[in-house]
C-alpha atoms as a PDB file:
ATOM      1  CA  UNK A   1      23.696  54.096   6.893  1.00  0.00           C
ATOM      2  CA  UNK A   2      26.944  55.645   8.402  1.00  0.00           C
ATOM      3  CA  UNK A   3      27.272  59.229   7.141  1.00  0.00           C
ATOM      4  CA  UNK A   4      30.642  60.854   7.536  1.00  0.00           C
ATOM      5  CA  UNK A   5      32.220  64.407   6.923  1.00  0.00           C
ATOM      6  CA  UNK A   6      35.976  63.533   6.148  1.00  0.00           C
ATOM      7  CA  UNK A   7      37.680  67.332   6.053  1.00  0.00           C
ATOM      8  CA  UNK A   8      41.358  67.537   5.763  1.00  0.00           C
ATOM      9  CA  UNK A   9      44.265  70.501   4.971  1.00  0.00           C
ATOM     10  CA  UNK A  10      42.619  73.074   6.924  1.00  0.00           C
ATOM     11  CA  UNK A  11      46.180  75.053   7.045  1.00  0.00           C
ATOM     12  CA  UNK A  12      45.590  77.471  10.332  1.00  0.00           C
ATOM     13  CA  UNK A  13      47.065  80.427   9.533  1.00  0.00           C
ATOM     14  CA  UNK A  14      46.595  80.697   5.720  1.00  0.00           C
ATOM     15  CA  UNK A  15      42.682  80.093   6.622  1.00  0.00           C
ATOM     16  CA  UNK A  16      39.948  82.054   4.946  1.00  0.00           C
ATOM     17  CA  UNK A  17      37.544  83.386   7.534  1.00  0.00           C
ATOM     18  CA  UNK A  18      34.539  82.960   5.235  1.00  0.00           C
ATOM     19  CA  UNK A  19      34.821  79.578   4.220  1.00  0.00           C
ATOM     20  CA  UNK A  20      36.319  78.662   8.011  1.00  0.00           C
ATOM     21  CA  UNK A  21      31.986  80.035   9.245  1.00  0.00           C
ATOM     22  CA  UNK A  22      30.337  78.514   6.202  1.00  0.00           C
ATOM     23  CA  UNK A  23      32.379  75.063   6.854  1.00  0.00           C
ATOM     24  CA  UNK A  24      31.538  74.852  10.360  1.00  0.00           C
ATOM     25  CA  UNK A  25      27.592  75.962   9.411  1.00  0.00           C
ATOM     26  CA  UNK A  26      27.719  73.300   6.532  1.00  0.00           C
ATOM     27  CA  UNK A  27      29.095  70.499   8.518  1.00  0.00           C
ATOM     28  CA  UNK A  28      26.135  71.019  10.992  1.00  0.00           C
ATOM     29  CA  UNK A  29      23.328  71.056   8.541  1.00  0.00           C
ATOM     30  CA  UNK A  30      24.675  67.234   7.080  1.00  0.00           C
ATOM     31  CA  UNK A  31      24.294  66.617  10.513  1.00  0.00           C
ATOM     32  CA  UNK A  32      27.422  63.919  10.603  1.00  0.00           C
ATOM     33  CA  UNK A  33      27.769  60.654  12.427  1.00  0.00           C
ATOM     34  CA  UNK A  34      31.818  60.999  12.700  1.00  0.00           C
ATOM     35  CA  UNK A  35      34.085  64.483  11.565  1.00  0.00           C
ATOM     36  CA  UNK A  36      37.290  62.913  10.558  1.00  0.00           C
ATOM     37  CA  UNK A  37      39.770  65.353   9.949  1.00  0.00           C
ATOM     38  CA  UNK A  38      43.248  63.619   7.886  1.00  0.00           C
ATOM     39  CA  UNK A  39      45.776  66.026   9.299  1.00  0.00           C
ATOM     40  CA  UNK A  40      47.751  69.410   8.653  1.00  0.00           C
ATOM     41  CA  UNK A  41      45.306  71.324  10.767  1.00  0.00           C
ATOM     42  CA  UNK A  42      48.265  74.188  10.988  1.00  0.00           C
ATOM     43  CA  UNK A  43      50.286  75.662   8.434  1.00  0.00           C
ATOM     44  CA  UNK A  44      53.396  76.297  10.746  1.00  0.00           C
ATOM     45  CA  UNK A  45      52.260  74.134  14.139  1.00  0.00           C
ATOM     46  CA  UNK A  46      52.463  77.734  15.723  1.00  0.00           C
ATOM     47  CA  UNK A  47      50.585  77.600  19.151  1.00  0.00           C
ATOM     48  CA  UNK A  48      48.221  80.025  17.659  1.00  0.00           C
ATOM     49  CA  UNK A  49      47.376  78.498  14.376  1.00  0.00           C
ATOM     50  CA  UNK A  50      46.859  75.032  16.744  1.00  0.00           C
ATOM     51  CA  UNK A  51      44.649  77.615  19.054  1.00  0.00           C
ATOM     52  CA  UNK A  52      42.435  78.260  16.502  1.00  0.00           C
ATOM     53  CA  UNK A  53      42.471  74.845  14.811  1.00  0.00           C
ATOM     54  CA  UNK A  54      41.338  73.202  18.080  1.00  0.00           C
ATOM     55  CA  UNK A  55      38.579  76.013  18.350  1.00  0.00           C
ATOM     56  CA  UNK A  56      37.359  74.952  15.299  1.00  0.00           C
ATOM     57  CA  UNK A  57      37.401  71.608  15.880  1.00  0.00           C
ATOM     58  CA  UNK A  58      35.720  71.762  19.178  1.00  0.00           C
ATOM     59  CA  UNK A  59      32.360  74.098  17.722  1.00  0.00           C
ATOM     60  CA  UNK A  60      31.744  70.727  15.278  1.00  0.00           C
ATOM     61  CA  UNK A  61      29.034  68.196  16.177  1.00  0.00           C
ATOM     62  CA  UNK A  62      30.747  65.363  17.474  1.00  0.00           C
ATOM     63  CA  UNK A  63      32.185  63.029  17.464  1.00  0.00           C
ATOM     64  CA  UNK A  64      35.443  64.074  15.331  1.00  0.00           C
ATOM     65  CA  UNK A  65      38.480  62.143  15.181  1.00  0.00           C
ATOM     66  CA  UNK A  66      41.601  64.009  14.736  1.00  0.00           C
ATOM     67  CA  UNK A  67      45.111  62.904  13.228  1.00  0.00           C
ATOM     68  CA  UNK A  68      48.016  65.611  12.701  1.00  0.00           C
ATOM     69  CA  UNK A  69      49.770  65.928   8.874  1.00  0.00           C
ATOM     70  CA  UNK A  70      53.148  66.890   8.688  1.00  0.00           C
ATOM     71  CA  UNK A  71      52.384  70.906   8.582  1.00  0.00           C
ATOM     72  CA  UNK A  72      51.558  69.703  12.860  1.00  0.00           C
ATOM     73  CA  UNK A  73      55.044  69.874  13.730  1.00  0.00           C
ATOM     74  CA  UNK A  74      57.500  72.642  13.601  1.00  0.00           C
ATOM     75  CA  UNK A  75      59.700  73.351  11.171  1.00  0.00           C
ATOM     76  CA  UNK A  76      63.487  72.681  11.211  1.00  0.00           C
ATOM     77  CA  UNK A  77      64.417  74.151  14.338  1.00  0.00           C
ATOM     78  CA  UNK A  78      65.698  71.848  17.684  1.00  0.00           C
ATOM     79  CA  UNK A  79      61.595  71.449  18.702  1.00  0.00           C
ATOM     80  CA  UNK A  80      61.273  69.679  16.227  1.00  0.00           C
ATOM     81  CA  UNK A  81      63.508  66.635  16.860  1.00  0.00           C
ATOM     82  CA  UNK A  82      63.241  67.218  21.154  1.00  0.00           C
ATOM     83  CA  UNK A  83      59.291  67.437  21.383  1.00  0.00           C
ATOM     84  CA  UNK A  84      57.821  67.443  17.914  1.00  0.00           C
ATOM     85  CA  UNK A  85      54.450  66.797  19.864  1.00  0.00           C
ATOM     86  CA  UNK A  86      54.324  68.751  22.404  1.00  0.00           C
ATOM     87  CA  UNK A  87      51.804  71.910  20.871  1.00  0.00           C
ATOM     88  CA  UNK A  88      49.691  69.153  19.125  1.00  0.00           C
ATOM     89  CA  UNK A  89      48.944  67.456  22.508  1.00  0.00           C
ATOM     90  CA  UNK A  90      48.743  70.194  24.776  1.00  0.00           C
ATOM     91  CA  UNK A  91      45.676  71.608  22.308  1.00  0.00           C
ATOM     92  CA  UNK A  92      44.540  67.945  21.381  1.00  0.00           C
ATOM     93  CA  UNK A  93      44.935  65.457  24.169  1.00  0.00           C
ATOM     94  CA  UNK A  94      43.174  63.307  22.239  1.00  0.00           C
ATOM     95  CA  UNK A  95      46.478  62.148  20.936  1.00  0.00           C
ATOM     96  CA  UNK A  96      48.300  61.173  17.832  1.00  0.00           C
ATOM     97  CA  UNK A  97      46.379  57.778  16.938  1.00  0.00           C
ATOM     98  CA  UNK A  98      42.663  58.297  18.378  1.00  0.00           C
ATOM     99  CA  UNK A  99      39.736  55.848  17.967  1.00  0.00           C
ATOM    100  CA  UNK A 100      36.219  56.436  17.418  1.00  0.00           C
ATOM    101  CA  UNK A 101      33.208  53.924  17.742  1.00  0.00           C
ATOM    102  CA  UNK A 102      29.717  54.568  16.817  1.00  0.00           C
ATOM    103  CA  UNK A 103      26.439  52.915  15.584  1.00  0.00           C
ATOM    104  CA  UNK A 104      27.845  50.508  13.052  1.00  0.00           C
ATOM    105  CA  UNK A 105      31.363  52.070  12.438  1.00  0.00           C
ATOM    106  CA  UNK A 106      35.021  52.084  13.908  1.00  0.00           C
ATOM    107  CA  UNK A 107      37.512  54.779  12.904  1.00  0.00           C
ATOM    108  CA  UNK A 108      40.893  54.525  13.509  1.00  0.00           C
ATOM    109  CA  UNK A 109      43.845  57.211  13.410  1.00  0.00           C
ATOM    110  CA  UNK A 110      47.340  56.472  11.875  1.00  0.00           C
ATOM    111  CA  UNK A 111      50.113  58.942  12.488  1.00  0.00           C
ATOM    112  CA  UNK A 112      51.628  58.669   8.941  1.00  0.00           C
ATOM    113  CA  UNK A 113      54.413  61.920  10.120  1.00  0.00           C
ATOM    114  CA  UNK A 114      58.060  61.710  10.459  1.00  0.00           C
ATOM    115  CA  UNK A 115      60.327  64.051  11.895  1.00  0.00           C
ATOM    116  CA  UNK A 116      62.916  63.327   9.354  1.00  0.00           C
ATOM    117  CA  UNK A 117      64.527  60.832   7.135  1.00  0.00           C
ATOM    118  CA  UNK A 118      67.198  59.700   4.527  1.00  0.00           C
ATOM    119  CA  UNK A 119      66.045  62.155   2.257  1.00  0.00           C
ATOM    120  CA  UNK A 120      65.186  65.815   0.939  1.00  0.00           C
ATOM    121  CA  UNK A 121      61.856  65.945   1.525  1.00  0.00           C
ATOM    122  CA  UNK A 122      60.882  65.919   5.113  1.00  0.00           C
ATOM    123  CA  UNK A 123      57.118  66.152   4.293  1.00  0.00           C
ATOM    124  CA  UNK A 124      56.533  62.584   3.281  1.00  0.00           C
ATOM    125  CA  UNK A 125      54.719  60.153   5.377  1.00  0.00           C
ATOM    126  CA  UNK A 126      55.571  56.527   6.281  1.00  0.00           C
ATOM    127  CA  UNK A 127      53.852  53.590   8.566  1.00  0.00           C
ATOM    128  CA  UNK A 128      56.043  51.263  10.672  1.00  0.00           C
ATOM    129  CA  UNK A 129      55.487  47.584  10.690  1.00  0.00           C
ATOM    130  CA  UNK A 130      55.054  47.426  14.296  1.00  0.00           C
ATOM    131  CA  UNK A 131      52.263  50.647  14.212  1.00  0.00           C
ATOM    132  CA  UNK A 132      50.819  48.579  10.914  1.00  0.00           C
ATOM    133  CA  UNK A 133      50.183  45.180  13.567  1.00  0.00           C
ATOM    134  CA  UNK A 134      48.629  47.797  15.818  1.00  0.00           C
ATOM    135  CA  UNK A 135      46.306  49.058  13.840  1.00  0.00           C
ATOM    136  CA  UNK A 136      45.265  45.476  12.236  1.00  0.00           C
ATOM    137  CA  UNK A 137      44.747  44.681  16.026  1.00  0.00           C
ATOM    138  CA  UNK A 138      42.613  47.674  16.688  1.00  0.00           C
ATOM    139  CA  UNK A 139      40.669  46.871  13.952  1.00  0.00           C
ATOM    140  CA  UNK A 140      39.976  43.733  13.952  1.00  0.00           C
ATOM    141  CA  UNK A 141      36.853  43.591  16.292  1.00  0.00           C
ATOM    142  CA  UNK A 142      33.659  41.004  15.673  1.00  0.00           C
ATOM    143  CA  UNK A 143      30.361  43.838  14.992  1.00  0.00           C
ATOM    144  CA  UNK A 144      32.861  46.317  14.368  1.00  0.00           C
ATOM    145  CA  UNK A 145      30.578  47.346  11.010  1.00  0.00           C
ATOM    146  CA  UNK A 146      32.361  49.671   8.783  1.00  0.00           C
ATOM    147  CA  UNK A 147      36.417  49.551   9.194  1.00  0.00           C
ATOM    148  CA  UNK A 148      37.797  53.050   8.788  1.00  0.00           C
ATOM    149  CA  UNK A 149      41.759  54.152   8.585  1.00  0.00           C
ATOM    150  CA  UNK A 150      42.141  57.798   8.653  1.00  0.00           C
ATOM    151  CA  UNK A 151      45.611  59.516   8.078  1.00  0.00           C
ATOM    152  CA  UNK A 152      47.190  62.336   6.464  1.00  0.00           C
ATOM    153  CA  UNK A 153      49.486  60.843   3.509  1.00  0.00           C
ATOM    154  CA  UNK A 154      47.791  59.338   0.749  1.00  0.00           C
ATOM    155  CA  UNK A 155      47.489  55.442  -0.185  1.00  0.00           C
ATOM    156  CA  UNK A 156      46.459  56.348  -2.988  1.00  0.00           C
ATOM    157  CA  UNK A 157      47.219  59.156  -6.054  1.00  0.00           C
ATOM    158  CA  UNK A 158      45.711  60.315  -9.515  1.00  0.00           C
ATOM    159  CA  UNK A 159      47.438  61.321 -12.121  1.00  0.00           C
ATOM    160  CA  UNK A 160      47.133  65.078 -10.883  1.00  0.00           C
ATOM    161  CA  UNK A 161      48.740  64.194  -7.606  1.00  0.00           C
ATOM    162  CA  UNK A 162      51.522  61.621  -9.484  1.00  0.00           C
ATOM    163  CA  UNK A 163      54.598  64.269  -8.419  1.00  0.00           C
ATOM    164  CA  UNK A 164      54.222  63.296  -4.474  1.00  0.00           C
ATOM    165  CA  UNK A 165      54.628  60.001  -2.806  1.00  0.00           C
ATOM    166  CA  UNK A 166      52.869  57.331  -1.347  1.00  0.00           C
ATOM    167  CA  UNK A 167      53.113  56.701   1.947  1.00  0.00           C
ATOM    168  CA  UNK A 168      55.961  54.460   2.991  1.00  0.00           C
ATOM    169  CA  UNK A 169      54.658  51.001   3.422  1.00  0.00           C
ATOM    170  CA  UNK A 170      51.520  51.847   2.445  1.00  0.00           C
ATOM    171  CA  UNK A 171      51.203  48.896   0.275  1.00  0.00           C
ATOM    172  CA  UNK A 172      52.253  46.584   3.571  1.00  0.00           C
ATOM    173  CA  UNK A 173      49.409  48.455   5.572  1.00  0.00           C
ATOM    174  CA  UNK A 174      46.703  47.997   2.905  1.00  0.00           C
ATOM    175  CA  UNK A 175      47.111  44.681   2.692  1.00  0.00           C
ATOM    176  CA  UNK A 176      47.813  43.711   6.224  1.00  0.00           C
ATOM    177  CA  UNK A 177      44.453  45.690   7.608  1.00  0.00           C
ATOM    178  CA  UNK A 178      42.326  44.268   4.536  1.00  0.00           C
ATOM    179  CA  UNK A 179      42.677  41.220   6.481  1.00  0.00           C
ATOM    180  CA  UNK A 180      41.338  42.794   9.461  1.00  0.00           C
ATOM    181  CA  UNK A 181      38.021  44.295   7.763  1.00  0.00           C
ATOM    182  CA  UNK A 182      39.167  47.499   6.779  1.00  0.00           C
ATOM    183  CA  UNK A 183      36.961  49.137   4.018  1.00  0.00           C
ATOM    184  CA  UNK A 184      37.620  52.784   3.970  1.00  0.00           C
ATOM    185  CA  UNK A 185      40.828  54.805   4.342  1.00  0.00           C
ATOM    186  CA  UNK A 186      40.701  58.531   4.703  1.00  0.00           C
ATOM    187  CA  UNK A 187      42.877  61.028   3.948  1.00  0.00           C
ATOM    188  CA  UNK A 188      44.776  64.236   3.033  1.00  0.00           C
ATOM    189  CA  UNK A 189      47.987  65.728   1.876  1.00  0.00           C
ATOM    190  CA  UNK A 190      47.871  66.103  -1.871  1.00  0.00           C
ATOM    191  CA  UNK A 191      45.201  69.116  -1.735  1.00  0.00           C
ATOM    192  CA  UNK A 192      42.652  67.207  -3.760  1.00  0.00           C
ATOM    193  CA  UNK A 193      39.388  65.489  -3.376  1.00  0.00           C
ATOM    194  CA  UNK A 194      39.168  62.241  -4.963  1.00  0.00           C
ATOM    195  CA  UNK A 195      38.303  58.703  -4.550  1.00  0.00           C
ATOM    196  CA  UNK A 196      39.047  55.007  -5.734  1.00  0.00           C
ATOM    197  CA  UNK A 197      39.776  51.722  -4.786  1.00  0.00           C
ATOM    198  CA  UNK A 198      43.501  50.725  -3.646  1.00  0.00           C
ATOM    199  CA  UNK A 199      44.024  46.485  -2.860  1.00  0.00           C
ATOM    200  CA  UNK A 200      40.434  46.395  -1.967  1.00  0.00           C
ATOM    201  CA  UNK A 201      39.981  49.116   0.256  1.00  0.00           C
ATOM    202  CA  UNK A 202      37.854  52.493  -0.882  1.00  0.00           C
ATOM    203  CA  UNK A 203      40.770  55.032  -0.305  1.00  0.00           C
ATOM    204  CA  UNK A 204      38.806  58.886  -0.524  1.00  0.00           C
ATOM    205  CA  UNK A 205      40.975  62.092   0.046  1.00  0.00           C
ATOM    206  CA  UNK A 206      39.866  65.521   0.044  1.00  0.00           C
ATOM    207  CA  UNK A 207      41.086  69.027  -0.595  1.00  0.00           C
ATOM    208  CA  UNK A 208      41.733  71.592   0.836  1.00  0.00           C
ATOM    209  CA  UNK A 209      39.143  72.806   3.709  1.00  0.00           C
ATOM    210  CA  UNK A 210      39.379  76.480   4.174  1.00  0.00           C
ATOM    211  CA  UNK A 211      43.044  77.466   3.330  1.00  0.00           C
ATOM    212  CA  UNK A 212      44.370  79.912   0.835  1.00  0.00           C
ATOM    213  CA  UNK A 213      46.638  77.318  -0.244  1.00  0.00           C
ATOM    214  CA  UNK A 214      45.509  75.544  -3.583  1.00  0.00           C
ATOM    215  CA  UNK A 215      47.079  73.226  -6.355  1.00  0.00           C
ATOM    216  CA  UNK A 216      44.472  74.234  -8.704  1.00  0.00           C
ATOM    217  CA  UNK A 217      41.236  72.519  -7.030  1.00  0.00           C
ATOM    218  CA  UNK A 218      38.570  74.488  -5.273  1.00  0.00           C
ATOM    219  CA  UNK A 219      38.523  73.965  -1.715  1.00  0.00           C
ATOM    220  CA  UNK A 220      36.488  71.191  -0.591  1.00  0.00           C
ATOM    221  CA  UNK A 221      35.503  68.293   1.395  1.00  0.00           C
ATOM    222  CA  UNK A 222      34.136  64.423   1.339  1.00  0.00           C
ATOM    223  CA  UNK A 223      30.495  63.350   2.441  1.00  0.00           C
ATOM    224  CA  UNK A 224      30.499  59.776   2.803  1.00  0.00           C
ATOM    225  CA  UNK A 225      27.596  57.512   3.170  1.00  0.00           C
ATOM    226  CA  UNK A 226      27.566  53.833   3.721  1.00  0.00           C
ATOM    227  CA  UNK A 227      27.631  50.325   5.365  1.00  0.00           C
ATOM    228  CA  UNK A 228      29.824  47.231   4.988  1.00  0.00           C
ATOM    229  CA  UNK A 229      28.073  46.571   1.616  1.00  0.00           C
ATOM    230  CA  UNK A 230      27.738  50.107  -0.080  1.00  0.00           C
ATOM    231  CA  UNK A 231      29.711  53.128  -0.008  1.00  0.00           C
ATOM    232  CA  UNK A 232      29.166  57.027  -1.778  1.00  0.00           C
ATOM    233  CA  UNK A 233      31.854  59.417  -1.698  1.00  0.00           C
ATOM    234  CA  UNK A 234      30.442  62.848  -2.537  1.00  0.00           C
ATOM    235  CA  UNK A 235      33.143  65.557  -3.181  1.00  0.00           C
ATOM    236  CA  UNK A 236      31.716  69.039  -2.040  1.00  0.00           C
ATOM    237  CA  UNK A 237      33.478  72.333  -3.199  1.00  0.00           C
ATOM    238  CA  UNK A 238      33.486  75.997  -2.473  1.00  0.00           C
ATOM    239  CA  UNK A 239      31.443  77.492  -5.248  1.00  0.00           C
ATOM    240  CA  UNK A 240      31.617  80.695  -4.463  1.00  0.00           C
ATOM    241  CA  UNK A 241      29.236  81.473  -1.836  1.00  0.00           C
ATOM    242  CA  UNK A 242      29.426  78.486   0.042  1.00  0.00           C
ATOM    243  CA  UNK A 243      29.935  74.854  -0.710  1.00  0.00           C
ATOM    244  CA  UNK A 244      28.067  72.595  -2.615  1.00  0.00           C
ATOM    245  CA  UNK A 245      27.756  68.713  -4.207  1.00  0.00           C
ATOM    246  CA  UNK A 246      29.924  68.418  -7.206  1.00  0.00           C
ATOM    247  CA  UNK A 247      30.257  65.227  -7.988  1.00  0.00           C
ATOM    248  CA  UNK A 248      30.286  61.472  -6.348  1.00  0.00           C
ATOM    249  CA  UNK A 249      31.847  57.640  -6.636  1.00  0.00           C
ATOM    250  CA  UNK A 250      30.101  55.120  -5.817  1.00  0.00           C
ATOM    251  CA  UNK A 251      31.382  51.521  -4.593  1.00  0.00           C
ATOM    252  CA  UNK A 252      29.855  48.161  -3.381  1.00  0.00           C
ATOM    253  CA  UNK A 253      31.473  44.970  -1.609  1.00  0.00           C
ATOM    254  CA  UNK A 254      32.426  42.391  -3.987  1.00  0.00           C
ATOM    255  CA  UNK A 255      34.143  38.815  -3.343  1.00  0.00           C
ATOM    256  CA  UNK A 256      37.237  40.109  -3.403  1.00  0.00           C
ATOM    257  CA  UNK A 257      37.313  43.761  -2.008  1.00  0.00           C
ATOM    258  CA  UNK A 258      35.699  46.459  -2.608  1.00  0.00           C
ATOM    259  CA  UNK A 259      34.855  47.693  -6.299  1.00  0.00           C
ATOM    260  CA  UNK A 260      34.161  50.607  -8.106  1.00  0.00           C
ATOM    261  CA  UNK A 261      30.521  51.243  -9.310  1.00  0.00           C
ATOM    262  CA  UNK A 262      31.110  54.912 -11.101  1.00  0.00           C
ATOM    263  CA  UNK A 263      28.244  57.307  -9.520  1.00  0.00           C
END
């Protein structure tokens, strides 16, 4: 079975050091086939929060796969709308839409950020159609095994995340890479680790990594285990002195999509 670490929100520069070394330790011990890591690695996109975001990143077994959240590029000043991208890239070349393929996986990034919009808040996320046919194409390869999406805004929300938004054609992208294979979609944003099942697709976020910034969850992160047939999302959380199971959902392939199987 595929096992994955999906970490997200790690917030560079509001980052507590303790849970940053018992992270990195814990990650090593579940000894991961793929890190994937849904975005907002910064809390400002200054070049030293993305410094020590990419150190991080680089002391975890690999492979990871990296997408930026909105928190990636700066605020409202001229960088932002000239060369949003240009401390993301220079610190992970990677890019903005990586790809990872393993024994029986492929994970593929979306890069669900905007610079701006017809509207207030400049933190929500959208997909384009033409980036939507890109990513159906990407993932829509014969052996492939399990089909994984990762990207910082959520496809998904509970009822204690109902006062932020969807991503923008989210609905469109769901349904378009279903058709392609796609079982699992990863991601961040919201601050809370949870999972579920969203037009077929097992959509799992999780919390917050290591950052001081909380919505009234413990910081946390996603274990995932699986193949094309069976899936367990385990939700670990800080507890204190370092993290810890609390909780899991399980799913399994049906006829139509993937369903929900409780734990």
């Amino acid at each position: 079975m595929t096992r994955i670490v999906h970490i997200s929100d790690l917030h560079f520069g509001t980052e507590q050091p303790v849970l940053v070394t018992a992270l990195e330790s814990q990650i090593h011990a579940l000894a991961p086939d793929l890190v994937a890591v849904s975005g907002d690695l910064t809390q400002r996109a200054r070049p030293r929060e993305l410094a020590a975001a990419a150190a991080f990143i680089g002391r975890l077994p690999q492979p990871v796969l990296t997408v930026p959240g909105n928190h990636d590029i700066p605020g409202v000043t001229p960088a932002r709308f000239v060369d949003p991208w240009r401390g993301w890239l220079r610190h992970f070349p990677g890019g903005l839409e990586p790809e990872v393929e393993g024994p029986g996986f492929l994970a593929v990034g979306a890069n669900s950020v905007r610079v701006g919009g017809p509207y207030l808040d400049w933190s929500r996320g959208r997909l384009g159609e033409s980036q939507i046919a890109r990513l159906a194409t990407r993932l829509d390869r014969s052996g492939a095994g399990l089909r994984i999406l990762v990207a910082h805004h959520p496809l998904l929300l509970t009822a204690a995340g109902a006062h932020r938004r969807l991503v923008g054609r989210g609905a469109l992208a769901l349904a378009r890479l279903r058709q392609t294979g796609l079982d699992l979609a990863l991601g961040g944003h919201v601050h809370l680790g949870y999972a579920g099942v969203a037009g077929g697709v097992v959509v799992a976020h999780a919390g917050s990594g290591v950052s001081s910034r909380l919505v009234g969850e413990l910081n946390g992160f996603n274990l995932i285990t699986g193949d094309p047939d069976v899936l367990s999302v385990e939700h670990w959380r800080w507890q204190g002195s370092a993290y810890a199971p609390d909780g899991a959902v399980g799913f399994q392939r049906g006829e139509d999509g993937w369903l929900s199987c409780g734990v």
